[in-house]
Protein backbone atom coordinates (compact mmCIF):
# COMPACT_ATOMS: atom_id res chain seq x y z
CA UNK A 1 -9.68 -2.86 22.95
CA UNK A 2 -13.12 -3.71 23.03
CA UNK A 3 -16.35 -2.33 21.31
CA UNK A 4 -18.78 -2.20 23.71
CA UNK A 5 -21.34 -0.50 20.88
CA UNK A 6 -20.91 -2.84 18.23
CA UNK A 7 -23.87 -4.76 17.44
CA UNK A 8 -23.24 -8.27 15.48
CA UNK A 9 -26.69 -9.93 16.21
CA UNK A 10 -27.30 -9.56 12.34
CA UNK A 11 -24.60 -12.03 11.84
CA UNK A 12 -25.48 -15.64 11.87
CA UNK A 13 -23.21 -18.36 13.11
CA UNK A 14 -23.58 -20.21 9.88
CA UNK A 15 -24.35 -17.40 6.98
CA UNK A 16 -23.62 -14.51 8.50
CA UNK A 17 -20.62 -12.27 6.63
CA UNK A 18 -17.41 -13.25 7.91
CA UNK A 19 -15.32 -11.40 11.09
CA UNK A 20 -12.74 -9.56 8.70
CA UNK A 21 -9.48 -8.98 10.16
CA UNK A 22 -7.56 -5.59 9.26
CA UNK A 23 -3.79 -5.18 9.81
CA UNK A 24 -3.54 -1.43 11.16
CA UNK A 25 0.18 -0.49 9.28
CA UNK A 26 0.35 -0.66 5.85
CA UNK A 27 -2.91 -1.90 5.47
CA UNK A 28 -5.31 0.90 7.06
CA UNK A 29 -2.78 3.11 7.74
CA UNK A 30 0.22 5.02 6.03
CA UNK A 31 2.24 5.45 9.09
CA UNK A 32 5.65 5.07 7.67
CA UNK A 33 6.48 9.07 8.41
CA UNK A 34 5.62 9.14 11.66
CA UNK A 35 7.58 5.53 12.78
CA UNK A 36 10.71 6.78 11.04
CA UNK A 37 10.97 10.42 12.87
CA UNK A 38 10.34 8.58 16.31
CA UNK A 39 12.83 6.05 14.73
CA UNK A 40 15.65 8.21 13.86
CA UNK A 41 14.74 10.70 17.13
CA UNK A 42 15.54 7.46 19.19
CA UNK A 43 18.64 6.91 17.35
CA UNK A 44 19.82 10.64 17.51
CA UNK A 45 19.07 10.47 21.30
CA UNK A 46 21.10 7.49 21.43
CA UNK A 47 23.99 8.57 19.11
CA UNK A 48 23.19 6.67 16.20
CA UNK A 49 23.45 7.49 12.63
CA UNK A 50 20.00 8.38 10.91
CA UNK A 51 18.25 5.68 8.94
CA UNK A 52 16.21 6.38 5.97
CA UNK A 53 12.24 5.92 5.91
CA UNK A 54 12.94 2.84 3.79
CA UNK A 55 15.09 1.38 6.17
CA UNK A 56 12.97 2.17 8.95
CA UNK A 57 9.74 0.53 7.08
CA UNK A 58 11.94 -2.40 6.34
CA UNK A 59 11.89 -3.41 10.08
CA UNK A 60 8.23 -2.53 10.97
CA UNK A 61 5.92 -5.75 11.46
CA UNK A 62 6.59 -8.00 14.05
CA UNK A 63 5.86 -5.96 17.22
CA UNK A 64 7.86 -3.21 19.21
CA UNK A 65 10.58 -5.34 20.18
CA UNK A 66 11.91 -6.50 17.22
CA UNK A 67 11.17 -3.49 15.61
CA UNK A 68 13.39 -1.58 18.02
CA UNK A 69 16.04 -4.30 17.77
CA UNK A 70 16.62 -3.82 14.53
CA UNK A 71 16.50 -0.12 14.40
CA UNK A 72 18.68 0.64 17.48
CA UNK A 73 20.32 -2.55 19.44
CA UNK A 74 19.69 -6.01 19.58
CA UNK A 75 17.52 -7.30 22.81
CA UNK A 76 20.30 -8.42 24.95
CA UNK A 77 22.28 -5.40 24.47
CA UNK A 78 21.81 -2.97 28.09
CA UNK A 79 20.45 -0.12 26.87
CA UNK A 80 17.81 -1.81 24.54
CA UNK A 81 15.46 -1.28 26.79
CA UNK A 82 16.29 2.60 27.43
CA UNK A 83 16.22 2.48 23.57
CA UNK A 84 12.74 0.78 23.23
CA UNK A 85 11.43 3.86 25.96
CA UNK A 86 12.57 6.41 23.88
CA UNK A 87 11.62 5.27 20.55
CA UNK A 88 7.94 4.99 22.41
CA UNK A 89 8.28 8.34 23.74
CA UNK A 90 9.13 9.94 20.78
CA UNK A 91 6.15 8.20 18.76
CA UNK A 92 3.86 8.66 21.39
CA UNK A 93 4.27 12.43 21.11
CA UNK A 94 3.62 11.91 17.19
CA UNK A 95 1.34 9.10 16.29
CA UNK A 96 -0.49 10.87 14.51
CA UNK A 97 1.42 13.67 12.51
CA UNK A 98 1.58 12.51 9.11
CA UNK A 99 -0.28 9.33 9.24
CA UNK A 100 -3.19 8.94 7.47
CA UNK A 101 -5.62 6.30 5.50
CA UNK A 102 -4.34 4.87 2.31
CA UNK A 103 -6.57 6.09 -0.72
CA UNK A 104 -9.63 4.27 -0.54
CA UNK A 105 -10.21 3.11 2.93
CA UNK A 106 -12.99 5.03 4.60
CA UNK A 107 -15.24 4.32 1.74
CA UNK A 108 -14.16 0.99 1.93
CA UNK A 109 -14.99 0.75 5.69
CA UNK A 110 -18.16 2.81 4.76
CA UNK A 111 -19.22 0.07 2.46
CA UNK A 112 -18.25 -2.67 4.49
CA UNK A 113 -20.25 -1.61 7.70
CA UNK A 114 -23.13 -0.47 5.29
CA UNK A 115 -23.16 -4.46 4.35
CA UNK A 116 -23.03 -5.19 8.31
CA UNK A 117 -19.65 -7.03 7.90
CA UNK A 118 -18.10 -7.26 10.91
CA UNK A 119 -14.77 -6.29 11.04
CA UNK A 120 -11.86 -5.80 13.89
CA UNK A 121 -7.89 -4.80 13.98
CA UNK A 122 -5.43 -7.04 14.93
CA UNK A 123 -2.33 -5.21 14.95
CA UNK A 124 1.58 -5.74 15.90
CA UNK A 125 2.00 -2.01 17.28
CA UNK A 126 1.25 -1.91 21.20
CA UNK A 127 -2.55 -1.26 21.91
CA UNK A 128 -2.30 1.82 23.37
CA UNK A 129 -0.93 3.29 20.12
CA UNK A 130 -3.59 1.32 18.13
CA UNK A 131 -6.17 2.68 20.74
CA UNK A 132 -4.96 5.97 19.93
CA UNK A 133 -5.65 5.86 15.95
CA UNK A 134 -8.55 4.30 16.53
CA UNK A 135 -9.74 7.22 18.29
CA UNK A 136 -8.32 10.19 16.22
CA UNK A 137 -9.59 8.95 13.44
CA UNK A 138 -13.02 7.97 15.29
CA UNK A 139 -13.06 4.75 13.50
CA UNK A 140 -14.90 2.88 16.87
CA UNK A 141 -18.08 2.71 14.84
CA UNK A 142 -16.84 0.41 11.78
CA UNK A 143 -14.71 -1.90 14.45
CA UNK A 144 -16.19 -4.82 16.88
CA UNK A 145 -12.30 -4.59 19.14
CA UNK A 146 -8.70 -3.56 17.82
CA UNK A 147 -5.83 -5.28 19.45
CA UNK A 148 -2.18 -4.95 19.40
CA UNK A 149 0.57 -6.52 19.65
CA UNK A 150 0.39 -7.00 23.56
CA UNK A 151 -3.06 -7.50 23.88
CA UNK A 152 -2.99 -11.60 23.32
CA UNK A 153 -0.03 -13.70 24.95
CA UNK A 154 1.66 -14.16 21.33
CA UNK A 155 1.41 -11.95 19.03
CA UNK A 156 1.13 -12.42 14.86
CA UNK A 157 1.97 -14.51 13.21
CA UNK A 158 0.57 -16.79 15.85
CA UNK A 159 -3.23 -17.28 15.70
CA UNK A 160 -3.92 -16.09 19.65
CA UNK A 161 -4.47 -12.58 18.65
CA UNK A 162 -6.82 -13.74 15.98
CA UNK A 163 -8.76 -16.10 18.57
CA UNK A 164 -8.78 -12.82 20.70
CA UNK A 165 -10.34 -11.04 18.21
CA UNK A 166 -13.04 -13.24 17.22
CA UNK A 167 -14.27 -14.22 21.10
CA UNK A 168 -14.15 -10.06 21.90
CA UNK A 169 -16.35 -9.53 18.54
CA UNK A 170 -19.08 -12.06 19.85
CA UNK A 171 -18.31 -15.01 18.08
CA UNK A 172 -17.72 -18.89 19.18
CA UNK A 173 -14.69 -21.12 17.61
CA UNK A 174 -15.82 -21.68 14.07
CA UNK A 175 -16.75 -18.28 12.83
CA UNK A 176 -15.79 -17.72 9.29
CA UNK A 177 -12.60 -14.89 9.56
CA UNK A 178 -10.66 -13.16 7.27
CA UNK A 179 -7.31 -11.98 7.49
CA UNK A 180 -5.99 -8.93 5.58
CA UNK A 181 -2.58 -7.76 5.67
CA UNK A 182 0.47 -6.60 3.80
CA UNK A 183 2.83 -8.85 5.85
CA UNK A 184 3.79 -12.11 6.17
CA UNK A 185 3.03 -12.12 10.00
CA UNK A 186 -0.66 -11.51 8.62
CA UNK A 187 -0.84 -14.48 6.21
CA UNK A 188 1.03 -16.73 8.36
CA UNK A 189 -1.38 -15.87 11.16
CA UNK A 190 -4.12 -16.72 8.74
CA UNK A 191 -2.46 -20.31 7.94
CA UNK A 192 -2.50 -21.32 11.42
CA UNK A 193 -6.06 -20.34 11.98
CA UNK A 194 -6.79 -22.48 8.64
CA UNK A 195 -8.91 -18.90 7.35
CA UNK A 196 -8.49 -17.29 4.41
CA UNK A 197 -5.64 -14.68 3.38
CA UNK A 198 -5.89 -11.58 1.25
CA UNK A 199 -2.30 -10.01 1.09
CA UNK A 200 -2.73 -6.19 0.08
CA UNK A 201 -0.05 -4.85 -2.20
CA UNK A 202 0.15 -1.29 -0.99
CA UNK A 203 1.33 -1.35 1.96
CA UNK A 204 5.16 -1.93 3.57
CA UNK A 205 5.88 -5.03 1.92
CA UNK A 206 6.51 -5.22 -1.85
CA UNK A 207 5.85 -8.84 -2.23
CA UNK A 208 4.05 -11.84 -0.46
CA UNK A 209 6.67 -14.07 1.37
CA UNK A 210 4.57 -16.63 1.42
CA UNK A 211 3.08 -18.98 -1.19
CA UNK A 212 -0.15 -19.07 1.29
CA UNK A 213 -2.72 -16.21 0.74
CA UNK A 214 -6.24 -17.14 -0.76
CA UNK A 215 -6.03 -13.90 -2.64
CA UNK A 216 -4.33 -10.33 -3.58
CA UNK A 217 -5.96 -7.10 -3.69
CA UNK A 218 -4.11 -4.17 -5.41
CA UNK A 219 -6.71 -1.38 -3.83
CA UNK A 220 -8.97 -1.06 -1.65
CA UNK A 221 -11.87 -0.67 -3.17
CA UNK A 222 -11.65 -4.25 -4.54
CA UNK A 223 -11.72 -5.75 -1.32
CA UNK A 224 -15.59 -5.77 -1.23
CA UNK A 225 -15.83 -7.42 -4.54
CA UNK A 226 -13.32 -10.11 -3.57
CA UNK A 227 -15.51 -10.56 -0.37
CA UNK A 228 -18.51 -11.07 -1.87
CA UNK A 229 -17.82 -12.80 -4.63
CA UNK A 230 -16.85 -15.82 -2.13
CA UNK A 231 -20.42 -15.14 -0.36
């Protein structure tokens, strides 16, 4: 989704700040909680076994389809897609129980719109769930657009979404962009844009699987440093 508020005109085309790039789960967001109970609701609806959080986390990244696969039934089995409708049911109803920022974050947004760097989500989860963080946690004013993982034809780790993001935040082919994630579909989206990586280690995944980020960032409030000391 778009920001129709956002103003970037302080950014110049050639020495502006760069468009920065936020993963929404386990980057922004703690959501594990809150996937898992819809997770394991799905499954106990279905008559599966429960799975533990850790399990749950383990399949989180790629977008709702794969993420259902691997937590219920694979995608050619007939009732994946009665699965996939309840698992989005059940989260729908929850998105926001437990979830919350990871220690650090709104003062590193705070600091980072202070600085007028613009910044936008590109996410995996489907848009309307991203919409509805964005909002509860009224985050519109730090954001230029957040998109999910249906809001571009392909979704991460191909570049699309991140081509999305930069022509909805204003900005022609070219712009300097950063990409910051926890997951490989973050750094490999990063590689095929040919923009620079940071791979947070907070979030969902324990370890880069990829030789490719620029840089890692073990909290957030280094990520301004590391930002500016590339300015």
């Amino acid at each position: 989704m778009e920001n129709k508020g956002f103003d970037n005109t302080s950014c110049d085309a050639l020495s502006g700040p760069p468009l920065v790039l936020f993963d929404m789960d386990g980057t922004l967001l703690d959501t594990r909680n809150d996937i898992a109970r819809a997770a394991n609701k799905a499954r106990e609806e279905l008559g599966l076994p429960l799975l533990t959080v850790e399990d749950v986390v383990a399949a989180v990244g790629d977008g709702v389809n794969l993420f259902v696969s691997r937590v219920t039934y694979p995608e050619n089995h007939p009732r994946f897609e009665a699965a996939k409708e309840i698992f989005l049911r059940h989260y729908a109803k929850n998105v926001t129980g437990d979830t919350k920022p990871y220690d650090g974050i709104p003062e590193m947004l705070d600091s980072f719109k202070r600085l007028k760097f613009p910044m936008a989500i590109v996410s995996n989860k489907p848009e309307k769930l991203v919409n509805d963080l964005v909002q509860y946690f009224s985050w519109q004013k730090y954001f230029t657009c957040w998109l999910g993982g249906d809001s571009a034809e392909k979704s991460k780790p191909a570049r699309e979404p991140l081509l999305m993001a930069l022509h909805k935040s204003g900005f022609s082919a070219g712009y300097p962009l950063v990409m910051i994630g926890d997951g490989h579909q973050d750094i490999l989206a990063a590689k095929s844009m040919g923009c620079r990586a940071i791979w947070v280690s907070w979030g969902f995944n324990a370890s880069p699987t990829t030789q490719y980020p620029s840089q890692r960032c073990d909290h957030p409030r280094d990520l301004l440093p590391l930002l500016l000391a590339s300015q």
